[in-house]
Protein backbone atom coordinates (compact mmCIF):
# COMPACT_ATOMS: atom_id res chain seq x y z
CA UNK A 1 -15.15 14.71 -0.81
CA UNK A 2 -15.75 13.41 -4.26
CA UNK A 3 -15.77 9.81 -5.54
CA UNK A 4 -17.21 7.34 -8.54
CA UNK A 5 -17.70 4.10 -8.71
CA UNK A 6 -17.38 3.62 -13.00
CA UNK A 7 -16.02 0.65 -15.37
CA UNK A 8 -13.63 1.18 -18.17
CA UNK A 9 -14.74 3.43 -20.36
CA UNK A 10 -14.51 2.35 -24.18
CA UNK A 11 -12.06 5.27 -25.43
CA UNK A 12 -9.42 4.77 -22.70
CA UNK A 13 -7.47 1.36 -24.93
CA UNK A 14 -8.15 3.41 -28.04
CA UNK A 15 -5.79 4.77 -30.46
CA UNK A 16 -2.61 6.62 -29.53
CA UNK A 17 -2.62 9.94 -29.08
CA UNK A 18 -0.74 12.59 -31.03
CA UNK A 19 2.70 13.91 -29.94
CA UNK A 20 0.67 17.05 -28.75
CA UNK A 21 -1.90 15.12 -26.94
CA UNK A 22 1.29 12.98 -25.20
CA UNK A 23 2.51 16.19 -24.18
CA UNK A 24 -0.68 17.19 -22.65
CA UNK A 25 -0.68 14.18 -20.94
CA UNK A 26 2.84 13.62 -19.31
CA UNK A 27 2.98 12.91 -15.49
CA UNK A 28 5.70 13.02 -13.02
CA UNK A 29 5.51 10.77 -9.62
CA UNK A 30 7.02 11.50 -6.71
CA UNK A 31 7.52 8.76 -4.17
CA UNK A 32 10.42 7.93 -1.82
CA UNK A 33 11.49 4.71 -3.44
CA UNK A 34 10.18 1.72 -5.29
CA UNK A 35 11.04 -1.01 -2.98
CA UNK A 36 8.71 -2.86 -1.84
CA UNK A 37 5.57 -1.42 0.24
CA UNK A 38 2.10 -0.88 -0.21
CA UNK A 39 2.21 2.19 -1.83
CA UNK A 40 5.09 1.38 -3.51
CA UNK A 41 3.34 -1.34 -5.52
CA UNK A 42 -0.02 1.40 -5.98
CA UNK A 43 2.48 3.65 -8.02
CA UNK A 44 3.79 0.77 -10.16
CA UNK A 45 0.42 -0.46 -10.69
CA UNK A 46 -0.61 3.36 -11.64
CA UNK A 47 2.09 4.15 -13.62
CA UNK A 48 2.06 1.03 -15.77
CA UNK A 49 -1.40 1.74 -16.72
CA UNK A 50 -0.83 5.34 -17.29
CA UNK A 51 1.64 4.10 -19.85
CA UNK A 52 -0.59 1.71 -21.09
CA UNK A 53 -3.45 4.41 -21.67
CA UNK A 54 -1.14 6.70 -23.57
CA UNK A 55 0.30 8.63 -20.82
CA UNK A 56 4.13 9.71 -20.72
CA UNK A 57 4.80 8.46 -17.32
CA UNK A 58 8.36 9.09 -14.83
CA UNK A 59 8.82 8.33 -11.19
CA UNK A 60 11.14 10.52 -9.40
CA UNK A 61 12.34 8.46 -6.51
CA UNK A 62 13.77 10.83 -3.85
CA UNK A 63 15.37 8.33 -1.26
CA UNK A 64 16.92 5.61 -3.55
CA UNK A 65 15.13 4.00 -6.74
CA UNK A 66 14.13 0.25 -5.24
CA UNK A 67 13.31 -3.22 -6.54
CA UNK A 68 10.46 -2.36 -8.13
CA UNK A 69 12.51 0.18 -10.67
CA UNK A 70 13.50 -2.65 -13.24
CA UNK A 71 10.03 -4.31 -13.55
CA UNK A 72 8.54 -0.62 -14.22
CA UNK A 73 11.27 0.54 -16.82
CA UNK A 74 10.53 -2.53 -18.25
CA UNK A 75 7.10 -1.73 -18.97
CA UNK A 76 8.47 1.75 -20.63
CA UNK A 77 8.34 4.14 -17.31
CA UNK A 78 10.80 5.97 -16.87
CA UNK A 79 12.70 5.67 -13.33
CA UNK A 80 14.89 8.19 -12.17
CA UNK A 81 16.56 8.87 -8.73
CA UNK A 82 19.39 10.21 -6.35
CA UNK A 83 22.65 10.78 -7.31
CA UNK A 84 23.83 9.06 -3.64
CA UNK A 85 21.29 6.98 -1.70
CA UNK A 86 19.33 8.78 1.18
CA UNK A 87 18.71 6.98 4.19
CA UNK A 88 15.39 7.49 5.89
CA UNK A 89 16.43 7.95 9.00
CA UNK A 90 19.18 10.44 10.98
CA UNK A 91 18.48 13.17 8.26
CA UNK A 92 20.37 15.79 10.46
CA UNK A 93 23.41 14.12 10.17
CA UNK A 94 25.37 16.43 7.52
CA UNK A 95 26.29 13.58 5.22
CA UNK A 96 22.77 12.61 4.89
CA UNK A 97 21.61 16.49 4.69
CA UNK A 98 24.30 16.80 1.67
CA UNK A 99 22.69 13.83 -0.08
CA UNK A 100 18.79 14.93 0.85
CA UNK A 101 20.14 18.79 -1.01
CA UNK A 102 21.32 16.33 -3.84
CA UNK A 103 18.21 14.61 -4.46
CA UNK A 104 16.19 18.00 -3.40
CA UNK A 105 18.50 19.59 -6.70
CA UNK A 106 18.15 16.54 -9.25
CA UNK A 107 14.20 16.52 -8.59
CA UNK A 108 13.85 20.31 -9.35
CA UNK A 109 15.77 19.84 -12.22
CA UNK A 110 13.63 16.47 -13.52
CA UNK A 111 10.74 18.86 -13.45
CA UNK A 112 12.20 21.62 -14.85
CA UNK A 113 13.34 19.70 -17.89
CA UNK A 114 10.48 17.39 -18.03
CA UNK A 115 7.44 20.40 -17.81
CA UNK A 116 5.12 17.10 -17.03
CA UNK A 117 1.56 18.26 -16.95
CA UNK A 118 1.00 17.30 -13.87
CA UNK A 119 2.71 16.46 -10.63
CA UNK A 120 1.63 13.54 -8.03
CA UNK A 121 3.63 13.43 -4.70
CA UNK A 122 2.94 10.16 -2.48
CA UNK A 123 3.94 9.91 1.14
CA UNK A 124 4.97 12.51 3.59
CA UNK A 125 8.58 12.96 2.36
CA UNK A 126 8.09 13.29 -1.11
CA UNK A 127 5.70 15.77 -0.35
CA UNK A 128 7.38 18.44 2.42
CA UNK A 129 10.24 18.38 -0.17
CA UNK A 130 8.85 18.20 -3.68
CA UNK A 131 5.80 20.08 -3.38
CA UNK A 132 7.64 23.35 -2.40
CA UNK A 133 9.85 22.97 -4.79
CA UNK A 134 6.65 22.40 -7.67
CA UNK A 135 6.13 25.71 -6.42
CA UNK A 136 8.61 27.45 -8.38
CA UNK A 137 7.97 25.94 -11.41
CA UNK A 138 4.92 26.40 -14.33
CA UNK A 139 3.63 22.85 -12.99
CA UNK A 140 0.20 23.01 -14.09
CA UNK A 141 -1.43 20.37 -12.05
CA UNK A 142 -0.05 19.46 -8.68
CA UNK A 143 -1.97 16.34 -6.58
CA UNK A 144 -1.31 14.83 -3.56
CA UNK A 145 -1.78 11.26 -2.36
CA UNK A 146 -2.42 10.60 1.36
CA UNK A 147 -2.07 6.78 1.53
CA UNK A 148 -1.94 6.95 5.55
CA UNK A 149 -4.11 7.92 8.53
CA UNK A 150 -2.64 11.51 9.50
CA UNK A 151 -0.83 10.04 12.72
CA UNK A 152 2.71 10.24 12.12
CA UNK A 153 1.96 13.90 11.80
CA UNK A 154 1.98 13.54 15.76
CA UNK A 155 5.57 12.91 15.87
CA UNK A 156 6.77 15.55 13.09
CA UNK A 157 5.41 18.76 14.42
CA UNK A 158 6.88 20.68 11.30
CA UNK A 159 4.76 18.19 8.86
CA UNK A 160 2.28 18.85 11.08
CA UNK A 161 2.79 22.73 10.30
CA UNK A 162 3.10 22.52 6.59
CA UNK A 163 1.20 19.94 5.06
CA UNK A 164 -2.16 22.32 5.78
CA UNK A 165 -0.22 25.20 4.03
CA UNK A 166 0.62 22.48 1.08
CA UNK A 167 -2.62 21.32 0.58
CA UNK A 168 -3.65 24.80 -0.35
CA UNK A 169 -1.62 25.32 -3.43
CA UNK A 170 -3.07 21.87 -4.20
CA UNK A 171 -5.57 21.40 -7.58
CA UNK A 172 -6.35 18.01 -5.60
CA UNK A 173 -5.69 15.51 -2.97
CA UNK A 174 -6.21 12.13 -3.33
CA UNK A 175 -7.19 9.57 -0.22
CA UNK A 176 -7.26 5.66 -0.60
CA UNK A 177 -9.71 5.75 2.46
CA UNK A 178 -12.72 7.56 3.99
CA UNK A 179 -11.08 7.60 7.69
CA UNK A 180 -7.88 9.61 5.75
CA UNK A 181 -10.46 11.94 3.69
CA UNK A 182 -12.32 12.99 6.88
CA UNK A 183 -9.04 13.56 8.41
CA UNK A 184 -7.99 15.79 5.44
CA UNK A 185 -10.95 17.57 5.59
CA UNK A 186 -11.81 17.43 9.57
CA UNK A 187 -8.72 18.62 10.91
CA UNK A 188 -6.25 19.93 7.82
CA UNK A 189 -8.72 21.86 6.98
CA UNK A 190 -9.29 20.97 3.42
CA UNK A 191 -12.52 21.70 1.49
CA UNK A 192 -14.53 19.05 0.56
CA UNK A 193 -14.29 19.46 -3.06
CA UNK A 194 -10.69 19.06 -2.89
CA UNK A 195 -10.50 15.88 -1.65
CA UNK A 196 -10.74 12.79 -3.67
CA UNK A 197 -11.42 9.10 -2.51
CA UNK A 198 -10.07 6.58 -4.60
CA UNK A 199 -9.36 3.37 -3.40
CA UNK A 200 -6.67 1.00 -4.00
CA UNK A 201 -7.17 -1.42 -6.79
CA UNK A 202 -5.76 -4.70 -7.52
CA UNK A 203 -5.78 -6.94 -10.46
CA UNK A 204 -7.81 -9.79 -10.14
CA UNK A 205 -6.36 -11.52 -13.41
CA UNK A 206 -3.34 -11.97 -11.49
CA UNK A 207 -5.51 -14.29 -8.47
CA UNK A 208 -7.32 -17.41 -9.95
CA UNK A 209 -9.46 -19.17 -7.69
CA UNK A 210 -7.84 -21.15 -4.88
CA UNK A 211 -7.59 -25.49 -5.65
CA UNK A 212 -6.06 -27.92 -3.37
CA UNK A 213 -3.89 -29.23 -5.56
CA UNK A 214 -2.36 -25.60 -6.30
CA UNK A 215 -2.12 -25.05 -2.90
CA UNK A 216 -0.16 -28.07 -2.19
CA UNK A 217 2.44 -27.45 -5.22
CA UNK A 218 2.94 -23.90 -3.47
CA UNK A 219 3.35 -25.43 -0.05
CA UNK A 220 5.92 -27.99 -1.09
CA UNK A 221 8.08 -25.16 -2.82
CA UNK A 222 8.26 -23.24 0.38
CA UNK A 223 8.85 -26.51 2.92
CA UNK A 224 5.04 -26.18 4.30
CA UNK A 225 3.74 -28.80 5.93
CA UNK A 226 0.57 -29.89 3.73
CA UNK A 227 -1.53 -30.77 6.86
CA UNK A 228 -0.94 -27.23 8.82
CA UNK A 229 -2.91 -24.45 8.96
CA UNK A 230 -0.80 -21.91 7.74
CA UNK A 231 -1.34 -17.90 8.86
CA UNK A 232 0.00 -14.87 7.37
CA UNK A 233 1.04 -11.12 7.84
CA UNK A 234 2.41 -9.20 5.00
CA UNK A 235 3.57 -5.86 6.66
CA UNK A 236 7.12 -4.28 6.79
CA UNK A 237 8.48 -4.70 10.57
CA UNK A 238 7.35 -1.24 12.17
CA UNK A 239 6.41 -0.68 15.50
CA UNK A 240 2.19 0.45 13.96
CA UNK A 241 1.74 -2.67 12.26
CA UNK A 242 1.42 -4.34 15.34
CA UNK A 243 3.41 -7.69 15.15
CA UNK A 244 4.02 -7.61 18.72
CA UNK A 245 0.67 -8.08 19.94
CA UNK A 246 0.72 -10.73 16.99
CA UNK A 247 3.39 -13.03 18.77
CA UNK A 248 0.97 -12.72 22.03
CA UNK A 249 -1.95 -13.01 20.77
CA UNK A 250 -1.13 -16.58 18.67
CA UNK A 251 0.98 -17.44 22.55
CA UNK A 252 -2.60 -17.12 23.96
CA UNK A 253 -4.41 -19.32 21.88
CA UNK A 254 -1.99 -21.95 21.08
CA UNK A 255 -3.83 -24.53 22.79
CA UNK A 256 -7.02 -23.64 20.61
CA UNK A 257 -4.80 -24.40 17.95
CA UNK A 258 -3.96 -27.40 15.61
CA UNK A 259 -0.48 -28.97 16.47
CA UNK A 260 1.37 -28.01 13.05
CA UNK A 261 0.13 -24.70 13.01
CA UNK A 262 1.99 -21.84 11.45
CA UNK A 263 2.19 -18.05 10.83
CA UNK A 264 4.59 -16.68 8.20
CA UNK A 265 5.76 -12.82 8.39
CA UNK A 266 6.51 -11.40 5.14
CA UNK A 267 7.96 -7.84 5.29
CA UNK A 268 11.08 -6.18 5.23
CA UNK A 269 12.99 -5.78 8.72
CA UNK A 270 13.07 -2.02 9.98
CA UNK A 271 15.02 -2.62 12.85
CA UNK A 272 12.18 -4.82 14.73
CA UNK A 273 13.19 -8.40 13.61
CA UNK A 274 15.80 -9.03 16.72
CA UNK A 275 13.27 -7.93 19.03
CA UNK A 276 10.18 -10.24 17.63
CA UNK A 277 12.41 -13.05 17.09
CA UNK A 278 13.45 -12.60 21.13
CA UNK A 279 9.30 -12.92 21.83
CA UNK A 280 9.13 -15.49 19.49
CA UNK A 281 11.61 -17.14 21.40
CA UNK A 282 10.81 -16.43 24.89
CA UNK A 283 7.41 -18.06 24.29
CA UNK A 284 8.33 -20.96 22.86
CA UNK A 285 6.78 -20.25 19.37
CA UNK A 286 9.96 -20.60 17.49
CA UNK A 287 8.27 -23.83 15.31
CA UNK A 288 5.12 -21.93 14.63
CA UNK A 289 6.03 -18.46 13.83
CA UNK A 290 9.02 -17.60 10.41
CA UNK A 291 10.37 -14.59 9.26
CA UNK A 292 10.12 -14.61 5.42
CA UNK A 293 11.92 -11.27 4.64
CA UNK A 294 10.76 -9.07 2.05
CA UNK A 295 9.35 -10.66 -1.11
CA UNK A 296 8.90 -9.00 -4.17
CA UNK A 297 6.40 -11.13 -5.26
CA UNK A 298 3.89 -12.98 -2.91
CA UNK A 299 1.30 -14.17 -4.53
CA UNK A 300 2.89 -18.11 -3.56
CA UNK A 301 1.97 -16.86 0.47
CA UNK A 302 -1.31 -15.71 -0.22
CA UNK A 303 -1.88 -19.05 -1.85
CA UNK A 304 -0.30 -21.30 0.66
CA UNK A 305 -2.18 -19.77 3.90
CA UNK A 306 -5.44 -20.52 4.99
CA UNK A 307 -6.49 -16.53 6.21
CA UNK A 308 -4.71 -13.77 6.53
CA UNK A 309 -4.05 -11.50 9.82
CA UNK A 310 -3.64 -7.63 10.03
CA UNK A 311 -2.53 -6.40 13.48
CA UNK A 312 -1.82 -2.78 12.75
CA UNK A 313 -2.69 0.21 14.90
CA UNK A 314 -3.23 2.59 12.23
CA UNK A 315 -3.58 1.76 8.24
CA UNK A 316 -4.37 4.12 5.58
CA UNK A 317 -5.99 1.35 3.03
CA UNK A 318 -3.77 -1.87 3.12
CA UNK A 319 -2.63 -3.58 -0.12
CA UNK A 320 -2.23 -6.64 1.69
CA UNK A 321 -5.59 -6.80 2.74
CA UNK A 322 -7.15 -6.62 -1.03
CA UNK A 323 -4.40 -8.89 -2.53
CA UNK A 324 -5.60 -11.61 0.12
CA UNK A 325 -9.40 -11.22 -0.62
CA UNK A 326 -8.69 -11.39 -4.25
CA UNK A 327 -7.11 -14.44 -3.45
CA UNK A 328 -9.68 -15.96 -1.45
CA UNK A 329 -8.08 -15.16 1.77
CA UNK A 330 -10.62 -14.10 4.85
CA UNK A 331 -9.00 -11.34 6.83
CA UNK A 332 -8.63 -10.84 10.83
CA UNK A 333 -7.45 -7.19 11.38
CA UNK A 334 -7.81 -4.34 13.38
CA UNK A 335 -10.67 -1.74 12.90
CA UNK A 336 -8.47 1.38 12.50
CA UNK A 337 -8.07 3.28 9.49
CA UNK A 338 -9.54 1.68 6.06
CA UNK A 339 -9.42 -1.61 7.52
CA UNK A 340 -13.56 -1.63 8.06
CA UNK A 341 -13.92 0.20 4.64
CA UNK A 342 -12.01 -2.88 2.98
CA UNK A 343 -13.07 -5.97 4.77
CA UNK A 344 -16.60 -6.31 6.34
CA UNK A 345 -17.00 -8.06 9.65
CA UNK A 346 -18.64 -11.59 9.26
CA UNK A 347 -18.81 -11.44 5.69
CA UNK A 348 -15.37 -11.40 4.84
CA UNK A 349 -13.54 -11.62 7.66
CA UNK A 350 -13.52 -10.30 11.54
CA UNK A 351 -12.34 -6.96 12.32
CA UNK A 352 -11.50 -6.41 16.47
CA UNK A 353 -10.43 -3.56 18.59
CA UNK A 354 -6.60 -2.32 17.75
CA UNK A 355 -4.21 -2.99 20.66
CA UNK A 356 -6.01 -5.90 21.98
CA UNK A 357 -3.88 -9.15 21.70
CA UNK A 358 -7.01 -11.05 23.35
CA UNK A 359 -9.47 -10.54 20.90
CA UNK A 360 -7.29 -10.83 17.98
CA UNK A 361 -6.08 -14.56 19.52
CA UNK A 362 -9.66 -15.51 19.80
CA UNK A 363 -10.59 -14.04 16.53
CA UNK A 364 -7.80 -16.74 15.02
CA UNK A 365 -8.88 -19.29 16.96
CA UNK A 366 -12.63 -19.11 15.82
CA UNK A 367 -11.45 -18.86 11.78
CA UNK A 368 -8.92 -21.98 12.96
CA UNK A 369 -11.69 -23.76 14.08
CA UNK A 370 -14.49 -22.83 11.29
CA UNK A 371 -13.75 -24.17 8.27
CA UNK A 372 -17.32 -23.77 7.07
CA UNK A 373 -16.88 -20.35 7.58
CA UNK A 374 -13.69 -19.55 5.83
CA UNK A 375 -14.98 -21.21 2.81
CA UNK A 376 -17.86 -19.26 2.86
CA UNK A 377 -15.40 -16.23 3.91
CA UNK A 378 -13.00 -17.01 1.27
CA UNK A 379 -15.70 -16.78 -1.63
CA UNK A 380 -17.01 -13.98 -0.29
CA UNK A 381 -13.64 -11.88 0.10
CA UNK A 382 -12.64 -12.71 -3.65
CA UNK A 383 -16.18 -11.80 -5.50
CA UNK A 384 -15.61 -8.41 -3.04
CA UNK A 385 -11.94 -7.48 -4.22
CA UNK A 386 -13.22 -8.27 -7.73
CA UNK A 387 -16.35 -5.87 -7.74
CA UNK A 388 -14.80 -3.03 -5.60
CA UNK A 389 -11.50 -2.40 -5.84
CA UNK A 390 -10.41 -3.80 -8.92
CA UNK A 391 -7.41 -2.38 -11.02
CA UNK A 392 -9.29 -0.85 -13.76
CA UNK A 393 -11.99 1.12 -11.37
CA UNK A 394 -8.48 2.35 -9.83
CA UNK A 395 -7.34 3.68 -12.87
CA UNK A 396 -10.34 5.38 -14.50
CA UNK A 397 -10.82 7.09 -11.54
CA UNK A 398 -7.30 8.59 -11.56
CA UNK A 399 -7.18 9.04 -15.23
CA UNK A 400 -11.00 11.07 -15.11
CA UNK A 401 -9.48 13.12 -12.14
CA UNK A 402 -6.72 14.11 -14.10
CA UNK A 403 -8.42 14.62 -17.19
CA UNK A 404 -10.91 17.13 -15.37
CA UNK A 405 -7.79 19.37 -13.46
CA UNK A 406 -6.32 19.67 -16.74
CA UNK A 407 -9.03 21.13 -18.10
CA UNK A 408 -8.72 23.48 -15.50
């Protein structure tokens, strides 16, 4: 397993490269959308700077194109996508297996037209169908990006089949987290040397350091009482991220709370919201705990909370945790996955046991009650996000990666 740890090196802004050079360096992505997710945002991030660098960039969106799709044409990548939108789920239904061929066809063709020099497939879907198809085509480079623990592989006994087969006709594979690269190389059998840890990056230009005043102009705007302590969980409603134990574990410490206490869930609903809003209910949380829906930008939230909570029960490397520590935000979540690799315990915030509503409740309750040590949390978490995983250490990792496979 292979990483660096390098700044920006002084020829990556330079000039422009020739036509011949561009064509050298012209890269497809492969993701199933760009709506808004963790790894949704990575490949906007990526591709942006790819573009920026003197890259041809395109994203090949194989479900439907997303949110995110007019901000990134914007910054001159191209977007394409399905002819007819492909739900995620019910893919044996024959309507949705007549749009998957669609997509399937329009993505083989993208490549074929485009030749791009090299080919980067992120998430499982994107991968099982675009990889293959790579195969029949004089793709150079071909990289994979496993931006989850290998779990779901547990449910999907044909990933679980093919992915190993995949990775061999890989030049690389690319993990935002040890736990994933040990995984990779553990149990799918890849060699070392093929694997490649880069972590997530975020830029820290876009997170100025926390004021009160700034934090009650951003409270106002979303109704927040100025005297609460405000909570917060950016995660898409899924069964793994663990909002469930969430809603018990803040019911089991609301006494150890302040009176105008509140948590805000930002996420899209994936068929979970009816079910958490019925627990919310039920115990009598329903003036503590709000549903914010998706939010394409949430910088405001990160602002307006106090620390942020993570209550998943498996995480590849979570966006959410780095954009809170660049803003200053300690960070209670679960030790699974990156989570330990991002945030570390005491220092930036408190990592507990997955699956255990008790200590994550107490773990609230002692930030809620601490404010000496969120400060010192807070200050901590942002000088971390900056040093570590910053945008541009993201980047020149990718870009040297690249630069080495197409050299062959």
């Amino acid at each position: 397993m292979t990483g660096s740890r390098s700044s920006r090196a002084p020829d990556v802004a330079g000039d422009k490269p020739c036509k011949q050079e561009r064509r050298n360096r012209s890269i497809l992505f492969v993701i199933n959308s760009l709506d808004i997710g963790g790894s949704e945002r990575h490949v906007v991030r990526l591709a942006r700077s790819m573009v920026r660098d003197g890259w041809e960039a395109c994203v090949y969106c194989l479900n439907w194109t997303g949110v995110l799709a007019d901000d990134l044409r914007a910054d001159g990548v191209a977007v394409s996508g399905p002819l007819i939108d492909v739900p995620t789920a019910a893919l044996w239904r024959p309507d949705v297996c007549g749009a998957l061929l669609l997509s399937a066809g329009k993505l083989f063709w993208t490549m074929a037209r485009l030749r791009p020099s090299l080919v980067q497939f992120f998430l499982p879907a994107s991968y099982l169908i675009g990889a293959p198809l790579s195969l029949a085509l004089p793709v150079g480079v071909r990289v994979m990006s496993r931006r989850s623990l290998n779990n779901y592989q547990e449910r999907r006994p044909f990933a679980r089949w093919l992915e190993p087969l995949l990775h061999r006709r890989m030049s690389a594979i690319v993990s935002n987290s040890g736990a994933a690269a040990t995984q990779l190389i553990e149990e799918e059998g890849c060699p070392a040397a093929q694997v490649h840890l880069i972590y997530n990056g975020i830029d820290a230009a876009a997170y100025p350091a926390r004021s009160v005043s700034k934090q009650r102009e951003i409270r106002a705007s979303l109704g927040l009482k100025q005297d609460s302590l405000v909570t917060l969980t950016v995660a898409n409603l899924l069964p793994y991220k663990g909002h469930a134990d969430l809603i018990q574990a803040l019911a089991g410490v609301r006494d150890q709370l302040p009176a105008n206490w509140c948590h805000l869930c930002v996420g899209k609903d994936l068929g979970l919201l009816k079910q958490l809003r019925g627990m919310v209910e039920t115990l009598g949380l329903s003036d503590h705990i709000l549903f914010a829906g998706p939010q394409h930008n949430v910088t405001d939230y990160l602002y307006a909370a106090d620390f942020g909570v993570l209550p998943s029960y498996e995480e590849g490397f979570s966006n959410f945790s780095l954009e809170a520590m660049a803003a200053g935000l300690p960070m209670v979540l679960t030790n699974v996955g990156g989570n330990p690799e991002a945030v570390i315990d005491g220092e930036t915030g408190l990592i507990v046991p997955p699956r255990d509503p008790t200590a994550l409740g107490q773990a609230v309750a002692r930030l809620a009650s601490e404010a000496a040590m969120v400060k010192r949390m807070s200050a901590a978490a942002r000088e971390r996000a900056r040093r570590e995983f910053s945008l541009d250490r993201c980047v020149i990792e990718h870009e040297k990666l690249y630069a080495r496979l197409l050299k062959g």
